[in-house]
C-alpha atoms as a PDB file:
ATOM      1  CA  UNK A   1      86.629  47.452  51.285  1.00  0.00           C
ATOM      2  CA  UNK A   2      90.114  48.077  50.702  1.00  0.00           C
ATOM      3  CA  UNK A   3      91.109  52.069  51.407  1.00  0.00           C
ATOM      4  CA  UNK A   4      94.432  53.266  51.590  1.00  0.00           C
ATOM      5  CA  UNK A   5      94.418  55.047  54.515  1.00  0.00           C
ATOM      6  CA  UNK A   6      94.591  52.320  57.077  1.00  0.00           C
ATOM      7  CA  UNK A   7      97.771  51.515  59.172  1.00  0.00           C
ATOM      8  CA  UNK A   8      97.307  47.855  57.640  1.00  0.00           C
ATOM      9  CA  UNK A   9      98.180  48.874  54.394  1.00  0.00           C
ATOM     10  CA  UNK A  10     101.063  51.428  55.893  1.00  0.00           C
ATOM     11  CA  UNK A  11     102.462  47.390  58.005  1.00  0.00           C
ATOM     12  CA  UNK A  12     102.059  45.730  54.663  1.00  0.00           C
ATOM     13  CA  UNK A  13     103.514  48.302  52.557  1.00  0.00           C
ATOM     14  CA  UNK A  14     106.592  48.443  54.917  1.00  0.00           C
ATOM     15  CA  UNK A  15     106.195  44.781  55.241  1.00  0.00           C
ATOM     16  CA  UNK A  16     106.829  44.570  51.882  1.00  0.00           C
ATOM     17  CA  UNK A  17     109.525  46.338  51.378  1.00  0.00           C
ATOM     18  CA  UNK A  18     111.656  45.371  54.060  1.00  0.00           C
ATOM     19  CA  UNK A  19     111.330  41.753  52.847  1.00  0.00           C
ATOM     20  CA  UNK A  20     112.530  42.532  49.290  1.00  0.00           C
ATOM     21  CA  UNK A  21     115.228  44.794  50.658  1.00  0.00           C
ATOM     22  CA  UNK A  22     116.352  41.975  52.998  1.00  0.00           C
ATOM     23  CA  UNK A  23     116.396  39.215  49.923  1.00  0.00           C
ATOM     24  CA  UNK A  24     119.025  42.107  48.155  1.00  0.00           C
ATOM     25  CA  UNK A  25     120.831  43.439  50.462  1.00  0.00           C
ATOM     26  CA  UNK A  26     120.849  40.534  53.490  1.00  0.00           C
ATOM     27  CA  UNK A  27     124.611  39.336  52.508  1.00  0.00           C
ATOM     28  CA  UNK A  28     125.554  42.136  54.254  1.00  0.00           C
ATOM     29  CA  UNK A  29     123.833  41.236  57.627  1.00  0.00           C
ATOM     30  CA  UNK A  30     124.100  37.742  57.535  1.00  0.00           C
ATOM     31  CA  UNK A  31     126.912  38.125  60.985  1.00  0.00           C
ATOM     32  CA  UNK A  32     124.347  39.879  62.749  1.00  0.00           C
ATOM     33  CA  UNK A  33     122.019  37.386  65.062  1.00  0.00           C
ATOM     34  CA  UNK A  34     118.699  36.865  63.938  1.00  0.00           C
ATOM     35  CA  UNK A  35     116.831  38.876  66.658  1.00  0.00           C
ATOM     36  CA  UNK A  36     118.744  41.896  66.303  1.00  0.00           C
ATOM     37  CA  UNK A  37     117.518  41.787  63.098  1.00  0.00           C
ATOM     38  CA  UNK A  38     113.601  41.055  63.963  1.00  0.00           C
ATOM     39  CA  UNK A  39     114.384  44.137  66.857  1.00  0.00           C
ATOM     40  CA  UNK A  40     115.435  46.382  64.104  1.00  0.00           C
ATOM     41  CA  UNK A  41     112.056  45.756  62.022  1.00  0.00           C
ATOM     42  CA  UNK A  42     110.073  46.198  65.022  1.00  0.00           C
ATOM     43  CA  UNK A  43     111.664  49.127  66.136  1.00  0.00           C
ATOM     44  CA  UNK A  44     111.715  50.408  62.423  1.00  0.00           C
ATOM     45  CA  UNK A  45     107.949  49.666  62.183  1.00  0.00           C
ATOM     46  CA  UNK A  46     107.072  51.164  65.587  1.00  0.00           C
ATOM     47  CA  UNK A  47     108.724  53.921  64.527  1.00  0.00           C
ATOM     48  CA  UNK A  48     107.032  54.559  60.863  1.00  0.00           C
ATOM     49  CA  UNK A  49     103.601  53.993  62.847  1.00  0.00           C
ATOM     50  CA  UNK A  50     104.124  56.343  65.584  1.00  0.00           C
ATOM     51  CA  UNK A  51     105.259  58.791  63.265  1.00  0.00           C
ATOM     52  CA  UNK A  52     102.038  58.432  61.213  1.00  0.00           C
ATOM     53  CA  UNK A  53      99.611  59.340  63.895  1.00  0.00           C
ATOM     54  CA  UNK A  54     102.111  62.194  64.968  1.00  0.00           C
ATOM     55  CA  UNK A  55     101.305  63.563  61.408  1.00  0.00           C
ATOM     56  CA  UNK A  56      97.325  62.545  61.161  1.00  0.00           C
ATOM     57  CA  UNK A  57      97.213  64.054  64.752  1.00  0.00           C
ATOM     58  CA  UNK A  58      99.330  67.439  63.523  1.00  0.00           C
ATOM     59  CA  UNK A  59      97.822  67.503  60.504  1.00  0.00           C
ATOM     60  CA  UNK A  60      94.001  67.131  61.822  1.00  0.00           C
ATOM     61  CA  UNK A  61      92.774  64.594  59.778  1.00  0.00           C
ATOM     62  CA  UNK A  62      92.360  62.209  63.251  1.00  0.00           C
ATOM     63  CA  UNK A  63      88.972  63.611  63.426  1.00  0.00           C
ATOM     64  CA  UNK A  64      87.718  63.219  60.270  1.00  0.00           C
ATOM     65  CA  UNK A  65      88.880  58.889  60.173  1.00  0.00           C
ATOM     66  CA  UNK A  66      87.550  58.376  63.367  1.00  0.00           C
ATOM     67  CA  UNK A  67      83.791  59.942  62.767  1.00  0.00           C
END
């Protein structure tokens, strides 16, 4: 049911972390508006994804999830 090779658990993982990163370290963006800040996730998480299927795709293993 739950495997960890699905791009859910790489959002949630990220997810995750950005939010308890945010709680610690968020005194130091509180000047910056709030959706800069929600860009910068998205971009952030578009990135980590994108690079992910680069490396599945590199790497071969694309075939093997998908059949």
């Amino acid at each position: 049911m739950w495997t960890l090779d699905s791009r859910w658990f790489d959002v949630a993982a990220f997810s995750t972390l950005w939010a308890v990163l945010t709680v610690v370290f968020g005194r130091f963006e509180q000047h910056k508006p709030a959706w800069r800040r929600l860009a910068k996730f998205a971009a952030l998480l578009t990135l980590l994804l994108v690079l992910i299927m680069l490396y599945v795709w590199r790497s071969g293993l694309l075939e093997e999830v998908t059949t």
